[in-house]
C-alpha atoms as a PDB file:
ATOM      1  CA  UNK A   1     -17.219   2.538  -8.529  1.00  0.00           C
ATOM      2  CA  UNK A   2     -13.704   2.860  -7.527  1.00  0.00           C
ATOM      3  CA  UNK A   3     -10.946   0.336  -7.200  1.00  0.00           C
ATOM      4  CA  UNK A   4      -7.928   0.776  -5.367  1.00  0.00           C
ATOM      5  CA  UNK A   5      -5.451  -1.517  -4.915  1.00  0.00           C
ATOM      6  CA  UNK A   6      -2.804  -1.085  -2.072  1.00  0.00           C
ATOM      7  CA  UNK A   7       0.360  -3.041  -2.531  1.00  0.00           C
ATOM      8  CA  UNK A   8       3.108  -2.902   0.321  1.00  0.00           C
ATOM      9  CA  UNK A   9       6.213  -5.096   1.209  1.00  0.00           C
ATOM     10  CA  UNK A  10       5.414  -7.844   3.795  1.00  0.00           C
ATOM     11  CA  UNK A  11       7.703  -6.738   6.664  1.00  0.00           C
ATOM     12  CA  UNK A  12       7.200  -5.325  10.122  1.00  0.00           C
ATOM     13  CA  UNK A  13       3.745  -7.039  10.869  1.00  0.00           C
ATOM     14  CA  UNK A  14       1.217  -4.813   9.292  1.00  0.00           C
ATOM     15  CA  UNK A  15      -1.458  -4.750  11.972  1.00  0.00           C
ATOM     16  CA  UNK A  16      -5.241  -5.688  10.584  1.00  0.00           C
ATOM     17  CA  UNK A  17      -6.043  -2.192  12.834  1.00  0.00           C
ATOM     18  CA  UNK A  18      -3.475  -0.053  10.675  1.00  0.00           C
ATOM     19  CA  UNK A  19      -4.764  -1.810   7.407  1.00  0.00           C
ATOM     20  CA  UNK A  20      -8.361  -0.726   8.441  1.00  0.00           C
ATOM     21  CA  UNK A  21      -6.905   2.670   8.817  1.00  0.00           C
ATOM     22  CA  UNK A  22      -5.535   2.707   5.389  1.00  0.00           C
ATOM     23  CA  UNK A  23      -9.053   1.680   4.231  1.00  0.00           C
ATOM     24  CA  UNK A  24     -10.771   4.322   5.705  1.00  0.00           C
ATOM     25  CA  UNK A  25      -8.672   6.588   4.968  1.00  0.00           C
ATOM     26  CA  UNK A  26      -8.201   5.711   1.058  1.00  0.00           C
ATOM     27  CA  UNK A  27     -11.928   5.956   1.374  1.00  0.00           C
ATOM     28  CA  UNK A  28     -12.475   8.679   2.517  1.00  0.00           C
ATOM     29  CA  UNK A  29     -10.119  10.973   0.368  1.00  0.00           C
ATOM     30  CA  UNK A  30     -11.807   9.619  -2.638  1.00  0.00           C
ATOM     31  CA  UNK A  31     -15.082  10.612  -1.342  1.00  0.00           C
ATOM     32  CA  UNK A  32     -13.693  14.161  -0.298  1.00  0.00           C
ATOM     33  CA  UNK A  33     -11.997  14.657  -3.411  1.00  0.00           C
ATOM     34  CA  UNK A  34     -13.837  13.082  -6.348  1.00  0.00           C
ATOM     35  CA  UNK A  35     -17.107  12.430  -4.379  1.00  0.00           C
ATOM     36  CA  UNK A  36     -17.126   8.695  -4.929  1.00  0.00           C
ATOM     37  CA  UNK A  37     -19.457   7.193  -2.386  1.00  0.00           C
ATOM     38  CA  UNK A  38     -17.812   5.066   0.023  1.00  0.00           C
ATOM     39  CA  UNK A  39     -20.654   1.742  -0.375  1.00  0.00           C
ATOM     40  CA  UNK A  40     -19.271   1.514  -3.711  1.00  0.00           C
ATOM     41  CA  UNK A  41     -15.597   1.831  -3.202  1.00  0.00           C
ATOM     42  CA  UNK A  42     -13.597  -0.767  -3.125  1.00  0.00           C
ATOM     43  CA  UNK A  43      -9.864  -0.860  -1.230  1.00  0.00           C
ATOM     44  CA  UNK A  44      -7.670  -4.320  -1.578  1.00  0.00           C
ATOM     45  CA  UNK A  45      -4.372  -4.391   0.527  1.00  0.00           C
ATOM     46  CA  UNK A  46      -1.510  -6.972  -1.242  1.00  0.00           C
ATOM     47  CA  UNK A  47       0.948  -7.600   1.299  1.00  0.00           C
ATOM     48  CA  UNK A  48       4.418  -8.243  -1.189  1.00  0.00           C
ATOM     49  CA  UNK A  49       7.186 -10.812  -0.122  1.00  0.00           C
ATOM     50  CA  UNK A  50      10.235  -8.866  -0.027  1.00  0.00           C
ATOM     51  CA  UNK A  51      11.962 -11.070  -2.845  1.00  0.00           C
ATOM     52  CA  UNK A  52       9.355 -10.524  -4.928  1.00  0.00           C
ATOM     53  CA  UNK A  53       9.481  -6.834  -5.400  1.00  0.00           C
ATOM     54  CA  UNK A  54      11.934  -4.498  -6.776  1.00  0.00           C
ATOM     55  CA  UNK A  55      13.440  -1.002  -6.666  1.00  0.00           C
ATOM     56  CA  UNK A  56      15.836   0.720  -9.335  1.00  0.00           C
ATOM     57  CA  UNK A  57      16.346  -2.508 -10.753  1.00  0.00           C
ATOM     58  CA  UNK A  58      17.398  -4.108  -7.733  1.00  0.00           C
ATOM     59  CA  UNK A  59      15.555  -6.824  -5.080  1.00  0.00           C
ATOM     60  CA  UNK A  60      14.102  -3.387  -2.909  1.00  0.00           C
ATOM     61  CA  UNK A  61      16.521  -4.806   0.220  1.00  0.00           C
ATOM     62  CA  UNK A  62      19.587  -4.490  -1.960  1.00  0.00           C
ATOM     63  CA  UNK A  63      17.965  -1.056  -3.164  1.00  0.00           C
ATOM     64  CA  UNK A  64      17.589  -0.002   0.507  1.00  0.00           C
ATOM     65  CA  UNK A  65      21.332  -1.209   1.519  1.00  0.00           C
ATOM     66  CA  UNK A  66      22.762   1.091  -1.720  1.00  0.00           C
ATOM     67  CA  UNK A  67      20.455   4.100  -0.176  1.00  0.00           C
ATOM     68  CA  UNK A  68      21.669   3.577   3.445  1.00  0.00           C
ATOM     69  CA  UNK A  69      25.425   3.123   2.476  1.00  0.00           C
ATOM     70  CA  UNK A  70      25.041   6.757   0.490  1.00  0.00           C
END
């Protein structure tokens, strides 16, 4: 019975269509690959404030200002 757990940043307005995507999708390798079935797979999506998740140390917006200004 897998478990996957999804976490992105909450930015951009993650549609509920592209989450379903990712669901399906996350599904489906795991049946290709490891032939898990998909009725007993689970997928949970955790959308992340963007102050509450870091990069290299750094709030991840920081993180992406230091990449963009290299």
């Amino acid at each position: 019975m897998p478990y996957v757990n999804i976490k992105i940043t909450r930015e951009g307005g993650t549609t509920p269509a592209q989450k379903a995507e990712l669901i399906k999708g996350v599904t489906n390798l795991l049946a290709e690959v490891l032939d898990k079935s998909p009725a007993t797979t689970f997928v949970v999506i955790n959308e992340v404030e963007m102050e509450d998740w870091g990069v290299g140390g750094l709030p991840v917006e920081d993180y992406r200002r230091q990449i963009a200004a290299k």
